[in-house]
Protein backbone atom coordinates (compact mmCIF):
# COMPACT_ATOMS: atom_id res chain seq x y z
CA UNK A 1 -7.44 -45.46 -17.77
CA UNK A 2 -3.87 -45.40 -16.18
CA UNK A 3 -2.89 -47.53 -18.97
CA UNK A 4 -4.17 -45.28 -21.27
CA UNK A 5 -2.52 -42.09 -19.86
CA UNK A 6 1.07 -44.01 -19.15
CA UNK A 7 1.08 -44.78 -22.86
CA UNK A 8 0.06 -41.00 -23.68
CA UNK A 9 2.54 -39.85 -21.68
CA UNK A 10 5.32 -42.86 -23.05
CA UNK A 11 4.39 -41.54 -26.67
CA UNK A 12 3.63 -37.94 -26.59
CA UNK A 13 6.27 -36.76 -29.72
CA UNK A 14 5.13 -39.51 -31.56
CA UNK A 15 1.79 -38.94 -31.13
CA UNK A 16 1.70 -34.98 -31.71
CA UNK A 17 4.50 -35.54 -34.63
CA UNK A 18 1.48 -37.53 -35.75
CA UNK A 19 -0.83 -35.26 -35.30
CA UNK A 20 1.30 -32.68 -36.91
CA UNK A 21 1.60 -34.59 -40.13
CA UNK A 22 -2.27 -35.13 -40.08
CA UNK A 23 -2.13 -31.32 -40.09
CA UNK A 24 0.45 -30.79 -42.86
CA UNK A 25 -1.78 -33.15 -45.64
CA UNK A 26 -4.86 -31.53 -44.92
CA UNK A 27 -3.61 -28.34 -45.52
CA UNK A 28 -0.94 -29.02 -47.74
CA UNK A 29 -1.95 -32.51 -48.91
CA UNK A 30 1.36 -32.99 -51.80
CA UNK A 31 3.47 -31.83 -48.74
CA UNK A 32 2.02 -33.99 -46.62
CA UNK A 33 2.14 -37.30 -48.32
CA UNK A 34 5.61 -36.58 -48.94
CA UNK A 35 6.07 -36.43 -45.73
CA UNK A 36 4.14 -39.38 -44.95
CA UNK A 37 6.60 -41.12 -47.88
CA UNK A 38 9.99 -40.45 -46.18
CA UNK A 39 8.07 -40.96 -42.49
CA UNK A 40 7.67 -45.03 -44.16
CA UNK A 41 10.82 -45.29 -45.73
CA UNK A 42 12.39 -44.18 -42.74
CA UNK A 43 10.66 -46.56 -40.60
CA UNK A 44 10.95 -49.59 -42.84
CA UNK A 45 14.67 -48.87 -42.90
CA UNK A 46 15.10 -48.61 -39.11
CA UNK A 47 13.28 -51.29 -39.03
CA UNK A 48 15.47 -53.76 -41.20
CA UNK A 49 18.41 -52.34 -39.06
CA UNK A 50 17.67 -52.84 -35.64
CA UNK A 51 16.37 -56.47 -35.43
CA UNK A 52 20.13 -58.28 -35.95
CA UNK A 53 21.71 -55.27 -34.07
CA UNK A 54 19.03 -56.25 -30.71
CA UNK A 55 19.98 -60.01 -31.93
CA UNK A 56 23.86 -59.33 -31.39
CA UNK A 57 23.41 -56.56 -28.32
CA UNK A 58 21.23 -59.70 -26.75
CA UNK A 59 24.61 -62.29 -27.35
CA UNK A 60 26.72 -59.95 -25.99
CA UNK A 61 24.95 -59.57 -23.06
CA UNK A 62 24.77 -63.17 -22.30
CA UNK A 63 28.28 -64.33 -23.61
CA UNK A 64 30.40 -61.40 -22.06
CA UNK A 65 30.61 -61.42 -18.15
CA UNK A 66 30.46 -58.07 -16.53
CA UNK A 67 33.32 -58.60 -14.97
CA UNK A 68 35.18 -59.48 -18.74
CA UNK A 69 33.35 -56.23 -20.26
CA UNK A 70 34.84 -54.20 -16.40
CA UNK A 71 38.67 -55.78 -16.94
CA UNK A 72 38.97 -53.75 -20.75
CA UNK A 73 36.46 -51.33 -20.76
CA UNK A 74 35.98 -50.52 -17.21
CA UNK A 75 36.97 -47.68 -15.02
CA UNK A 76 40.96 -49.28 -14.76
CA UNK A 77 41.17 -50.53 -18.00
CA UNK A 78 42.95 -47.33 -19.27
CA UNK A 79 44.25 -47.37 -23.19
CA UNK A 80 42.87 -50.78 -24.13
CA UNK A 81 39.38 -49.22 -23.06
CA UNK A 82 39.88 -46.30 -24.94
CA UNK A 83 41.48 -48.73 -28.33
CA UNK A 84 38.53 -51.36 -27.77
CA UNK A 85 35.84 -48.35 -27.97
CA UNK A 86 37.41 -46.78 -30.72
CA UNK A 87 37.40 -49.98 -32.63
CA UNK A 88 33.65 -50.89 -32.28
CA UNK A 89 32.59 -47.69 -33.07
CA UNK A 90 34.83 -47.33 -36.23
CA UNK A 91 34.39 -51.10 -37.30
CA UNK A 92 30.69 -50.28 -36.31
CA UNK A 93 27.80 -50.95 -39.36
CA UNK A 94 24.53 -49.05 -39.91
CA UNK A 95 23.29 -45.53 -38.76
CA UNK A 96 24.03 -43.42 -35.71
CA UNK A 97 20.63 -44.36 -33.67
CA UNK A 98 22.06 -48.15 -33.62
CA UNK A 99 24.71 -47.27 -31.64
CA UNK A 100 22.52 -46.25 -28.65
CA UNK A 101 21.33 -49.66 -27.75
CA UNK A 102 25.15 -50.75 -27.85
CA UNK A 103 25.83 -47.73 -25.56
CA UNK A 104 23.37 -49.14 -23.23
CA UNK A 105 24.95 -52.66 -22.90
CA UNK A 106 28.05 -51.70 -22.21
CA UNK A 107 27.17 -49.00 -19.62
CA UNK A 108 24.77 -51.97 -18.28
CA UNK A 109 27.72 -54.43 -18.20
CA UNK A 110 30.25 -51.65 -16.58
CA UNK A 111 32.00 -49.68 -19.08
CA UNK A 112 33.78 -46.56 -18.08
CA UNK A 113 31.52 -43.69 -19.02
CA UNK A 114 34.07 -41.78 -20.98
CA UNK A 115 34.82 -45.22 -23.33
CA UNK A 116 30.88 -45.30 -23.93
CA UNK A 117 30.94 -41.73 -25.68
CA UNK A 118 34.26 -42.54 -27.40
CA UNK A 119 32.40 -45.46 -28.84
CA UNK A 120 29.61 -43.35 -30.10
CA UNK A 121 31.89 -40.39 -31.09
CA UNK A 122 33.72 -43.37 -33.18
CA UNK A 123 30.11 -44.45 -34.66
CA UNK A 124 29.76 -41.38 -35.89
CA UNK A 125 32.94 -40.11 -37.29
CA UNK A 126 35.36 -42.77 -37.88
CA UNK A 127 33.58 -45.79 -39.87
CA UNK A 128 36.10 -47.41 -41.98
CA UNK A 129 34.24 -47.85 -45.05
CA UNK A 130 33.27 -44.39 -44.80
CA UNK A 131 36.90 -43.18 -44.64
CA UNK A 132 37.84 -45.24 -47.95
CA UNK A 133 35.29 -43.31 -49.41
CA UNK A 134 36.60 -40.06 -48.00
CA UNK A 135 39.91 -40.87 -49.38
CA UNK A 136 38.94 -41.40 -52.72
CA UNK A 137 36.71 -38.32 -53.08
CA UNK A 138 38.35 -35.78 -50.65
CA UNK A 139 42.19 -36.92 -50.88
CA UNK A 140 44.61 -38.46 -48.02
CA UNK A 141 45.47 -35.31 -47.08
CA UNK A 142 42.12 -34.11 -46.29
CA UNK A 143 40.76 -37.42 -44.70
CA UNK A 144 43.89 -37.41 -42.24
CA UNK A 145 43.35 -34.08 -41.52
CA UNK A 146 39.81 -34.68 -40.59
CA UNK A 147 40.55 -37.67 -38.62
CA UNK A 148 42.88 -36.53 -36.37
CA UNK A 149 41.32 -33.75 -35.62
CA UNK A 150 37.87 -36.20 -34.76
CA UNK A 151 40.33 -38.42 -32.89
CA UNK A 152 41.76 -35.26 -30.89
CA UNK A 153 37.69 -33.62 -30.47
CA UNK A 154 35.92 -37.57 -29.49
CA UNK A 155 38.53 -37.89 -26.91
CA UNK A 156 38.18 -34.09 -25.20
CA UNK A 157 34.49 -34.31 -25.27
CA UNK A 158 34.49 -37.58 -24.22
CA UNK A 159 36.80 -37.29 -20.98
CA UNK A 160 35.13 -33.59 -20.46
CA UNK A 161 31.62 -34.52 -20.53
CA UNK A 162 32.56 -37.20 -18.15
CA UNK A 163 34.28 -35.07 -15.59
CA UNK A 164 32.02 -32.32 -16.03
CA UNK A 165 29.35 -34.63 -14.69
CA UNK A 166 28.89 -35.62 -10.78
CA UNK A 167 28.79 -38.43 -9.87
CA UNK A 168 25.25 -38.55 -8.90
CA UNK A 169 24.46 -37.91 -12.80
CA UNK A 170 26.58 -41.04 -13.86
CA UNK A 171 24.69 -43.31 -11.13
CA UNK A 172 21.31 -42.30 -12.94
CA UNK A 173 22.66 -43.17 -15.95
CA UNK A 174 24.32 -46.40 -15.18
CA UNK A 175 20.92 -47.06 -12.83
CA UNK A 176 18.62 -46.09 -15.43
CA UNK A 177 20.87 -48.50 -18.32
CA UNK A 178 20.87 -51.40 -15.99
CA UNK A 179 17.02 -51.05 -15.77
CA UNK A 180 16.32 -50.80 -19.86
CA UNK A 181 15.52 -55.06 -20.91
């Protein structure tokens, strides 16, 4: 019965987003299968997605010493830290939520907080292929523009979340990364 209530508990958006859908189709049943459409596709994507990122995530963790991953990306690393983040999150393939797990590796192997979110901040506004694309459809002008600005706002957030949070907070975090396997 403990089981059963940890898993409840482990679960409980999934299982009353669920239960919402449930809702929606028999009460709206066209809405609902829609929704019950984009819930698979969604799901069958993620799922094509994750596998070789967990595959790579599980090479790095066993290739790259923490103390390797500490020397350029930990709390004395300064601008190579900063570059190397930047890099993997712009060179970075797939969708935002893959970039969590790769958060959690590095914070598990030692990275400075603050490079951590620049990755991610990276992941999400700075992918290279993307910006080719910009350039074409928006202009040069408009893409440089945009990514200084991102370069300038991934950096203050990044260095102001981190000092904005006590030390205590970072421990939990770092604690609760080492513990995900």
């Amino acid at each position: 019965m403990e089981k059963l209530i940890a898993v409840i508990k482990r679960y409980k958006v999934f299982i009353l987003l669920a239960a919402v859908n449930v809702f929606i189709v028999i009460l709206y049943p066209e809405t609902g299968m829609k929704s019950i459409e984009i819930t698979k596709s969604s799901t069958l994507e993620m799922l094509s997605i994750l596998p070789p990122i967990f595959i790579l995530l599980g090479l790095l963790d066993v290739w790259v010493k923490k103390e390797t991953m500490m020397k350029y990306m930990g709390e004395k690393s300064g601008f190579i830290g900063v570059l190397i983040a930047f890099l993997l999150g712009s060179a970075a393939a797939g969708p935002l939520y893959a970039a969590f797990p790769v958060a959690m590796v590095l914070l598990k192997k030692g990275s400075r907080f603050s490079y951590v979110l620049i990755l991610i901040g990276a992941w999400s506004t700075t992918k290279i292929p993307l910006l080719l694309f910009e350039v074409s459809s928006m202009g040069i002008k408009f893409t440089a523009l945009r990514f200084a600005l991102n370069l300038i706002g991934i950096g203050v957030i990044a260095y102001t979340t981190e000092k904005l949070l006590s030390k205590d907070d970072k421990d939990k975090i770092y604690k609760r990364a080492s513990l995900m396997e």
